[in-house]
PDB file of N, CA and C in Angstrom:
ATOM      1  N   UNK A   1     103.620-110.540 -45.180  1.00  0.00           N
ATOM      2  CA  UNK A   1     102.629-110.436 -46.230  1.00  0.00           C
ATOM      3  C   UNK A   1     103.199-109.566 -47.365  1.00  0.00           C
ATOM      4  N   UNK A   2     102.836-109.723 -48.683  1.00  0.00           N
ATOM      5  CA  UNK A   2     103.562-108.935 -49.706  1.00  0.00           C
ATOM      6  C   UNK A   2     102.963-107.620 -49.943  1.00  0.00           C
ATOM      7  N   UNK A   3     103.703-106.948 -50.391  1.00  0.00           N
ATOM      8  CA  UNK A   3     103.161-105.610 -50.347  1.00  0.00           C
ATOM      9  C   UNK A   3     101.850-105.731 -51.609  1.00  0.00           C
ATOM     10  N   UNK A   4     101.422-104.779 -51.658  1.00  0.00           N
ATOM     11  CA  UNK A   4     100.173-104.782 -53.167  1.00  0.00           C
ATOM     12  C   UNK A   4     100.811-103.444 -53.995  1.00  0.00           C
ATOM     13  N   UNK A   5     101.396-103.639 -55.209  1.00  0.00           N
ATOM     14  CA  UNK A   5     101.982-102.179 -55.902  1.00  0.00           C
ATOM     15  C   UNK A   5     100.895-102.118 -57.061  1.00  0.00           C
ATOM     16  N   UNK A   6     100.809-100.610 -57.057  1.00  0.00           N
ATOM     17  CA  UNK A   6     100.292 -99.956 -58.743  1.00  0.00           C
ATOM     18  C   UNK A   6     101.303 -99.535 -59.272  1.00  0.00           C
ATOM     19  N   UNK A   7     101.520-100.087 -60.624  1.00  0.00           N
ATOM     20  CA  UNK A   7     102.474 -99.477 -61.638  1.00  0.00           C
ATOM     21  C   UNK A   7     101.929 -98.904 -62.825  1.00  0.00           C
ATOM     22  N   UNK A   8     102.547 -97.365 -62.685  1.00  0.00           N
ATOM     23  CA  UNK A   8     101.641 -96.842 -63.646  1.00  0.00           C
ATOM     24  C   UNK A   8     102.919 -96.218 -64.741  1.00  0.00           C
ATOM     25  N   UNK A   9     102.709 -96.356 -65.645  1.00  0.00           N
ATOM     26  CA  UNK A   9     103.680 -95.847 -66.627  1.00  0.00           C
ATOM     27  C   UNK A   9     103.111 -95.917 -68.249  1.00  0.00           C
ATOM     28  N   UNK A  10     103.063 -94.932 -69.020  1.00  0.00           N
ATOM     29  CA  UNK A  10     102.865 -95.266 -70.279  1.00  0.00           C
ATOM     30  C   UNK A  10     102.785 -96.277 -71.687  1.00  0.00           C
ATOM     31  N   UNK A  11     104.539 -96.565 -71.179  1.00  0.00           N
ATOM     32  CA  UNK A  11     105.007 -97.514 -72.168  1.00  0.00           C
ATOM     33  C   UNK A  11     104.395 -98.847 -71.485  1.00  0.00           C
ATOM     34  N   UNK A  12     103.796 -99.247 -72.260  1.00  0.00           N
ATOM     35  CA  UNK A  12     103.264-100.961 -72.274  1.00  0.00           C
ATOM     36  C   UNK A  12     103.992-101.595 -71.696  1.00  0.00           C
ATOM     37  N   UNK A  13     105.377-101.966 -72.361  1.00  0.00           N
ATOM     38  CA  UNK A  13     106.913-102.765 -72.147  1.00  0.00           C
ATOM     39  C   UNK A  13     107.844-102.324 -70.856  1.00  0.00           C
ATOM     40  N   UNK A  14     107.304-101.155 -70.210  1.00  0.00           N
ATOM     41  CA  UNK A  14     107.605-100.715 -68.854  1.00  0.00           C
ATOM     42  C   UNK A  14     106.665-101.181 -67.903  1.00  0.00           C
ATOM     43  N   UNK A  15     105.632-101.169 -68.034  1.00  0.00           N
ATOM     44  CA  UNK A  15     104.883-101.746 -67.315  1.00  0.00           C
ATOM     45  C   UNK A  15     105.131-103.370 -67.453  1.00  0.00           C
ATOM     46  N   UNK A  16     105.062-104.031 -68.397  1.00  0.00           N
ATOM     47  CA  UNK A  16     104.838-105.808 -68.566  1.00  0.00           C
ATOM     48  C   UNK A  16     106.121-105.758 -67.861  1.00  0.00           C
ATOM     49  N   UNK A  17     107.155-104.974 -67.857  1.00  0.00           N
ATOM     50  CA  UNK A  17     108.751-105.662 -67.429  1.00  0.00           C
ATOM     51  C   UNK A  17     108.399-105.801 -65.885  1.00  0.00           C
ATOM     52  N   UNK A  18     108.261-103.982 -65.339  1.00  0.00           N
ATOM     53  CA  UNK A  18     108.103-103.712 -63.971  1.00  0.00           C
ATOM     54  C   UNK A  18     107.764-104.895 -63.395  1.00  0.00           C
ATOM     55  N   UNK A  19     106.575-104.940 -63.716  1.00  0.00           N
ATOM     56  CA  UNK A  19     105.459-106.222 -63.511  1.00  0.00           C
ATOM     57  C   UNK A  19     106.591-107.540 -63.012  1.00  0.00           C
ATOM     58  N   UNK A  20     106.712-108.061 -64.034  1.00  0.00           N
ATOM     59  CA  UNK A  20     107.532-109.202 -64.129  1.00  0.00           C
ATOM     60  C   UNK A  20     108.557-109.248 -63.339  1.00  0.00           C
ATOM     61  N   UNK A  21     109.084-108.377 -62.761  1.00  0.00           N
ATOM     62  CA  UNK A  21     110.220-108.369 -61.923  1.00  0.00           C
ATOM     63  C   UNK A  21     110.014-108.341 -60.525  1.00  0.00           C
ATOM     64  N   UNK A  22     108.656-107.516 -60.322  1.00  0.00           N
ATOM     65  CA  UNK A  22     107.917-107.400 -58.778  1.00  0.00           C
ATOM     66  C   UNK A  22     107.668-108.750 -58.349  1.00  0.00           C
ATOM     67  N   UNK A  23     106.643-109.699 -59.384  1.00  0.00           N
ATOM     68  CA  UNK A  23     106.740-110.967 -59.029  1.00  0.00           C
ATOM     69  C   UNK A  23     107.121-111.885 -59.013  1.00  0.00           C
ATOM     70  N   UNK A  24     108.246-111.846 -59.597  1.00  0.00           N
ATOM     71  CA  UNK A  24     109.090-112.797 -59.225  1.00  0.00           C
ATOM     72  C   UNK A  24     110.168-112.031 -58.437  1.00  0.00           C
ATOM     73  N   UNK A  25     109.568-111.231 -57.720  1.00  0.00           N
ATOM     74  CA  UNK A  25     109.852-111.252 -56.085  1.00  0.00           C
ATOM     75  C   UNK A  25     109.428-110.869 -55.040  1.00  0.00           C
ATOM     76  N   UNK A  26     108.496-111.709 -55.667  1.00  0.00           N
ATOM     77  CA  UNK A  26     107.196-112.039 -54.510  1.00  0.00           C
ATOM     78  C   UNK A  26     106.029-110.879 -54.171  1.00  0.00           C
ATOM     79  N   UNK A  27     105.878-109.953 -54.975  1.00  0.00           N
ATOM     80  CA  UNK A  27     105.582-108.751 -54.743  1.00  0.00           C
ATOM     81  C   UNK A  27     104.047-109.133 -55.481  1.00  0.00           C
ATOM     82  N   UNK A  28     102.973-108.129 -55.118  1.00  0.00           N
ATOM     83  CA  UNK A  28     101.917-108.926 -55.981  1.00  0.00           C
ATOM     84  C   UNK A  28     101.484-107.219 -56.598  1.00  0.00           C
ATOM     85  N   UNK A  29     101.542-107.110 -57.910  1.00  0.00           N
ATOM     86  CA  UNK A  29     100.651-105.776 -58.469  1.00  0.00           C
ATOM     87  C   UNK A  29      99.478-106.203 -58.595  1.00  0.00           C
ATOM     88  N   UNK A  30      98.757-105.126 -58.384  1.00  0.00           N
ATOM     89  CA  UNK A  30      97.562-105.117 -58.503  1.00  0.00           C
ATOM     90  C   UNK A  30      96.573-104.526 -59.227  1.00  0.00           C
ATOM     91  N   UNK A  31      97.353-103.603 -60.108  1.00  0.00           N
ATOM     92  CA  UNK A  31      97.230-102.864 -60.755  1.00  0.00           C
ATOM     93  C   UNK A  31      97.690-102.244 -61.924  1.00  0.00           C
ATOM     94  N   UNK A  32      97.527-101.694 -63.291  1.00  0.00           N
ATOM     95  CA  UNK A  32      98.321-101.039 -63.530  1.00  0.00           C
ATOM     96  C   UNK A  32      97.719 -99.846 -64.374  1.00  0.00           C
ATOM     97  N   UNK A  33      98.519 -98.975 -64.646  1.00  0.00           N
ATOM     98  CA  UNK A  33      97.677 -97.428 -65.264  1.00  0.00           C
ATOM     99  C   UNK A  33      98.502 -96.853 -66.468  1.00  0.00           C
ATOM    100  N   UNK A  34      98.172 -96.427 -67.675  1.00  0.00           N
ATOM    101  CA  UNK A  34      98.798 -96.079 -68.539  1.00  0.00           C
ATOM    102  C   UNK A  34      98.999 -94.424 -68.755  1.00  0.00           C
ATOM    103  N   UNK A  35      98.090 -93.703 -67.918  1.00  0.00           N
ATOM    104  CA  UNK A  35      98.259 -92.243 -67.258  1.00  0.00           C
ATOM    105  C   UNK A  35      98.460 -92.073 -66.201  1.00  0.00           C
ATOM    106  N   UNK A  36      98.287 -90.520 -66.058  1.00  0.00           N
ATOM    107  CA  UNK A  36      98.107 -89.978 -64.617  1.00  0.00           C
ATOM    108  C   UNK A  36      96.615 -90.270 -64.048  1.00  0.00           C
ATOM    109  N   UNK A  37      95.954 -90.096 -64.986  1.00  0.00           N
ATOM    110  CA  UNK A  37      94.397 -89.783 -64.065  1.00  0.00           C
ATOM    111  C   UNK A  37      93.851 -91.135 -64.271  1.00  0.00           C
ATOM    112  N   UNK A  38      94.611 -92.025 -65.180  1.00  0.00           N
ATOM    113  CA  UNK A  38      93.739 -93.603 -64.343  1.00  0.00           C
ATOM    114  C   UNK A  38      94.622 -93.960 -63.688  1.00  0.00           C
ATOM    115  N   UNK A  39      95.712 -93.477 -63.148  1.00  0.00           N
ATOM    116  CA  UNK A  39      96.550 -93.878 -61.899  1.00  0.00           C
ATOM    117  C   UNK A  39      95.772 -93.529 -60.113  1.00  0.00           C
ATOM    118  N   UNK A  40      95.435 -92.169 -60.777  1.00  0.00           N
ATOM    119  CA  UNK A  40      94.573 -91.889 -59.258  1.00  0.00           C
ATOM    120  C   UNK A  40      93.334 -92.425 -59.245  1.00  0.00           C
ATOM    121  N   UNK A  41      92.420 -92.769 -60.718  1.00  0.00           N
ATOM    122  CA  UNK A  41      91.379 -93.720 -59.756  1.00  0.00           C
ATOM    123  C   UNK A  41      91.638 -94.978 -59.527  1.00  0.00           C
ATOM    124  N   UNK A  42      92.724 -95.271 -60.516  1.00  0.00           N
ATOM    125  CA  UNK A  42      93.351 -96.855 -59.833  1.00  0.00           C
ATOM    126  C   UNK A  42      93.370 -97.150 -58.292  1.00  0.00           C
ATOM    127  N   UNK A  43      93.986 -95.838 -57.838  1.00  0.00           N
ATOM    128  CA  UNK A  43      94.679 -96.142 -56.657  1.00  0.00           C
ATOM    129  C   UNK A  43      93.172 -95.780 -55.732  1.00  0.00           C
ATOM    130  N   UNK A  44      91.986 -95.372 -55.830  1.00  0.00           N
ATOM    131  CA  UNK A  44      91.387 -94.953 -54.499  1.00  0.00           C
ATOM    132  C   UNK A  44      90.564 -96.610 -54.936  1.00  0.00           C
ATOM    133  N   UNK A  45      90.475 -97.137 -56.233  1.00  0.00           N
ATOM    134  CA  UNK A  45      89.671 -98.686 -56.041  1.00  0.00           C
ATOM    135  C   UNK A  45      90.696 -99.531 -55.518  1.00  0.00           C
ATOM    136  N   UNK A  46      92.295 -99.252 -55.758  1.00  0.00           N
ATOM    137  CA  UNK A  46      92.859-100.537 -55.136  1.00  0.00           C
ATOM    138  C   UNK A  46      93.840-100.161 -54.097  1.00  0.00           C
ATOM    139  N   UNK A  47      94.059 -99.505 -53.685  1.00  0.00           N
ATOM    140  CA  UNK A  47      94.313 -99.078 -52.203  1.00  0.00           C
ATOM    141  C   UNK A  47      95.825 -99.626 -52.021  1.00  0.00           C
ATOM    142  N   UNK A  48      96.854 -99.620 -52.635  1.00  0.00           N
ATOM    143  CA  UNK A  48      97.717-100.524 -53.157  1.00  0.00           C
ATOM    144  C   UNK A  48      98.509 -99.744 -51.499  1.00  0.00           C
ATOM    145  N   UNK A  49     100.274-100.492 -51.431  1.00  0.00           N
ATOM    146  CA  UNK A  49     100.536 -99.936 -50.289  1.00  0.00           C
ATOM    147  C   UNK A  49     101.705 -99.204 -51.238  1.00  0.00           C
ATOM    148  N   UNK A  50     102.256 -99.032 -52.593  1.00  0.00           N
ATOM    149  CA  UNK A  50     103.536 -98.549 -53.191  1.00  0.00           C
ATOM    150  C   UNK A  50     102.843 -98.380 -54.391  1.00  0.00           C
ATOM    151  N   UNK A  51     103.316 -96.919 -55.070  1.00  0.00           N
ATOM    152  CA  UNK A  51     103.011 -96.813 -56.217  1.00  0.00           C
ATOM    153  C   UNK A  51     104.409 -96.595 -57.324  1.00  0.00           C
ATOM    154  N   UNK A  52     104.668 -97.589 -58.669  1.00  0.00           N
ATOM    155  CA  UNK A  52     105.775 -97.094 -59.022  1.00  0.00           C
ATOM    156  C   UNK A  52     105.107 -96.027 -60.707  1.00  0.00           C
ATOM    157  N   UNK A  53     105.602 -94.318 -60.311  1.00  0.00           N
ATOM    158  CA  UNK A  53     104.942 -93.921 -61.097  1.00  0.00           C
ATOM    159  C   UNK A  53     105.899 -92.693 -62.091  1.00  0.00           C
ATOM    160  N   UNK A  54     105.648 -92.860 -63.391  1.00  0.00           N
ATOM    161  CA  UNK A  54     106.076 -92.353 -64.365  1.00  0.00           C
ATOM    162  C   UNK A  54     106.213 -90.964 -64.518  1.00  0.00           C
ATOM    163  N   UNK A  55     107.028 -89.912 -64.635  1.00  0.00           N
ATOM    164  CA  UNK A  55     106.760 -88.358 -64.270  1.00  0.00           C
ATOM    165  C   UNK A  55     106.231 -88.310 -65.638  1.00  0.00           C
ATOM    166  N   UNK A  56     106.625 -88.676 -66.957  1.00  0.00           N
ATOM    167  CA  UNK A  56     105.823 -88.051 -68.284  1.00  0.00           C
ATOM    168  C   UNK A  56     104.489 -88.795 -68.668  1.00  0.00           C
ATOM    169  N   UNK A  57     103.574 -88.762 -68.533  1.00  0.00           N
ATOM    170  CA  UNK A  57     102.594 -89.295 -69.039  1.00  0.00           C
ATOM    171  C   UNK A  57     101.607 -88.463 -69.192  1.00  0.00           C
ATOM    172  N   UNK A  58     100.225 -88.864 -70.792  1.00  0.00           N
ATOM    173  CA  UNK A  58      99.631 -88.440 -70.905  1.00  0.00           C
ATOM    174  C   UNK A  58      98.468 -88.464 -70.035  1.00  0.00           C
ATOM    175  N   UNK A  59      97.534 -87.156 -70.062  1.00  0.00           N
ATOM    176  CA  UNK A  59      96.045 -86.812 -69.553  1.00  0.00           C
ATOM    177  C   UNK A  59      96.771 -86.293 -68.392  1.00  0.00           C
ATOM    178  N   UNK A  60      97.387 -86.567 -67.487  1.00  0.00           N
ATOM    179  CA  UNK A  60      97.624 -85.698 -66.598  1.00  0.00           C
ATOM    180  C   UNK A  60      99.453 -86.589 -66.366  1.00  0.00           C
ATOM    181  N   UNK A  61     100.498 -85.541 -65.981  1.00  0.00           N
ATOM    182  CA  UNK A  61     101.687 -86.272 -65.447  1.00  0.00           C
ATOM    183  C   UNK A  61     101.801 -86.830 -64.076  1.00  0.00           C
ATOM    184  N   UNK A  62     102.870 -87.497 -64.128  1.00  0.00           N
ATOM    185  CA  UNK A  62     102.879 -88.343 -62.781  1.00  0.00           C
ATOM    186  C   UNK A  62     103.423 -87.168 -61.646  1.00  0.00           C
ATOM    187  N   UNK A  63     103.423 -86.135 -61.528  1.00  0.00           N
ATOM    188  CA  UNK A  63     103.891 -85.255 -60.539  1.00  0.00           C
ATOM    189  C   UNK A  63     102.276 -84.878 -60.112  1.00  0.00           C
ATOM    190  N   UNK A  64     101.510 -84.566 -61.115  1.00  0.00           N
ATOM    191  CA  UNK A  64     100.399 -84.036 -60.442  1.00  0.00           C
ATOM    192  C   UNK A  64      99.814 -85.472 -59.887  1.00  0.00           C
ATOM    193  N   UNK A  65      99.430 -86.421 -60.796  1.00  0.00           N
ATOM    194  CA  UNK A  65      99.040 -87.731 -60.127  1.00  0.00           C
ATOM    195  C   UNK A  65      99.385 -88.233 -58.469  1.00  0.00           C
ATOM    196  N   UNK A  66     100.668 -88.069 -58.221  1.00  0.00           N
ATOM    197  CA  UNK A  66     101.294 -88.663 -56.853  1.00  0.00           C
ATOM    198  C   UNK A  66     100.384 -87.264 -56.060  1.00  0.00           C
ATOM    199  N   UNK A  67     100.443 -85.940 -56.415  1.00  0.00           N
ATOM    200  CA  UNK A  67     100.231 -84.743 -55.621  1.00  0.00           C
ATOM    201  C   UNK A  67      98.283 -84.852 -55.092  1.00  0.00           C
ATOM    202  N   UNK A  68      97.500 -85.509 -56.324  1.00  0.00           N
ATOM    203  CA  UNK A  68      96.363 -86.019 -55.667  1.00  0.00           C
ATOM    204  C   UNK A  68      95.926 -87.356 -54.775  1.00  0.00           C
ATOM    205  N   UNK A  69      97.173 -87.878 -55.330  1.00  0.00           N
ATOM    206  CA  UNK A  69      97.153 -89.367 -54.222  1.00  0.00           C
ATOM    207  C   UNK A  69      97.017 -89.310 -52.918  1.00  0.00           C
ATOM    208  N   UNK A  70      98.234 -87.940 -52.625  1.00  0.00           N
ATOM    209  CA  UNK A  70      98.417 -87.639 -51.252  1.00  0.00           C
ATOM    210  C   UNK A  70      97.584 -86.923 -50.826  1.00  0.00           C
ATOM    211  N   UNK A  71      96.842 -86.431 -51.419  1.00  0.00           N
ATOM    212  CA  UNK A  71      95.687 -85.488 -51.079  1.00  0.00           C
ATOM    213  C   UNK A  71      94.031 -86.410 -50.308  1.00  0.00           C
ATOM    214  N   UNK A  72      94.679 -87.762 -51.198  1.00  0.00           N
ATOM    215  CA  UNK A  72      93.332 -88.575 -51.080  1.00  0.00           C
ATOM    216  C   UNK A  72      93.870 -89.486 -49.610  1.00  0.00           C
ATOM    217  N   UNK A  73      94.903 -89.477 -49.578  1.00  0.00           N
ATOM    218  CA  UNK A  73      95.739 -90.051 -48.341  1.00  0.00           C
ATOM    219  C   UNK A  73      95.766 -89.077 -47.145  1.00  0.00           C
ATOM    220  N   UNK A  74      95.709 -87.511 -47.361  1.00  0.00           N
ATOM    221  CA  UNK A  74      95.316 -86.952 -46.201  1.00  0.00           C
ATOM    222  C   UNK A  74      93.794 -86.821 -45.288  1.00  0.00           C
ATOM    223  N   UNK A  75      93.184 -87.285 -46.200  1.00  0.00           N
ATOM    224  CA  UNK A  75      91.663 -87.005 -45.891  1.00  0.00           C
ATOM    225  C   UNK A  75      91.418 -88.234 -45.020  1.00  0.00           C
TER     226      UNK A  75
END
């Protein structure tokens, strides 16, 4: 079964590429986030199994983002 990824990254053209490359190999996103903090509610509505995520981004960075993911993954 294919994995389900969130790709979260700022740049538009990082994301449309990412994208494009996951599925055509076979990978299905499900998501995608242009911050940190719609990366983490991305991820508790879509429950994805891989997140590919950006360390600079605005509203919150991708270091703190991954650091509440796992937080929502320990509970």
């Amino acid at each position: 079964m294919p994995k389900k990824i969130l790709v979260c990254d700022d740049a538009q053209l990082t994301r449309k590429t990412l994208r494009s490359i996951l599925e055509s190999n076979d990978y299905i996103v499900v998501g995608e986030a242009a911050n940190g903090k719609e990366a983490v509610k991305k991820y508790k509505e879509l429950q994805p199994d891989l997140v590919f995520m950006d360390i600079v981004m605005p509203e919150m960075d991708g270091i703190e983002a991954v650091e509440k993911i796992m937080e929502l993954d320990d509970k």
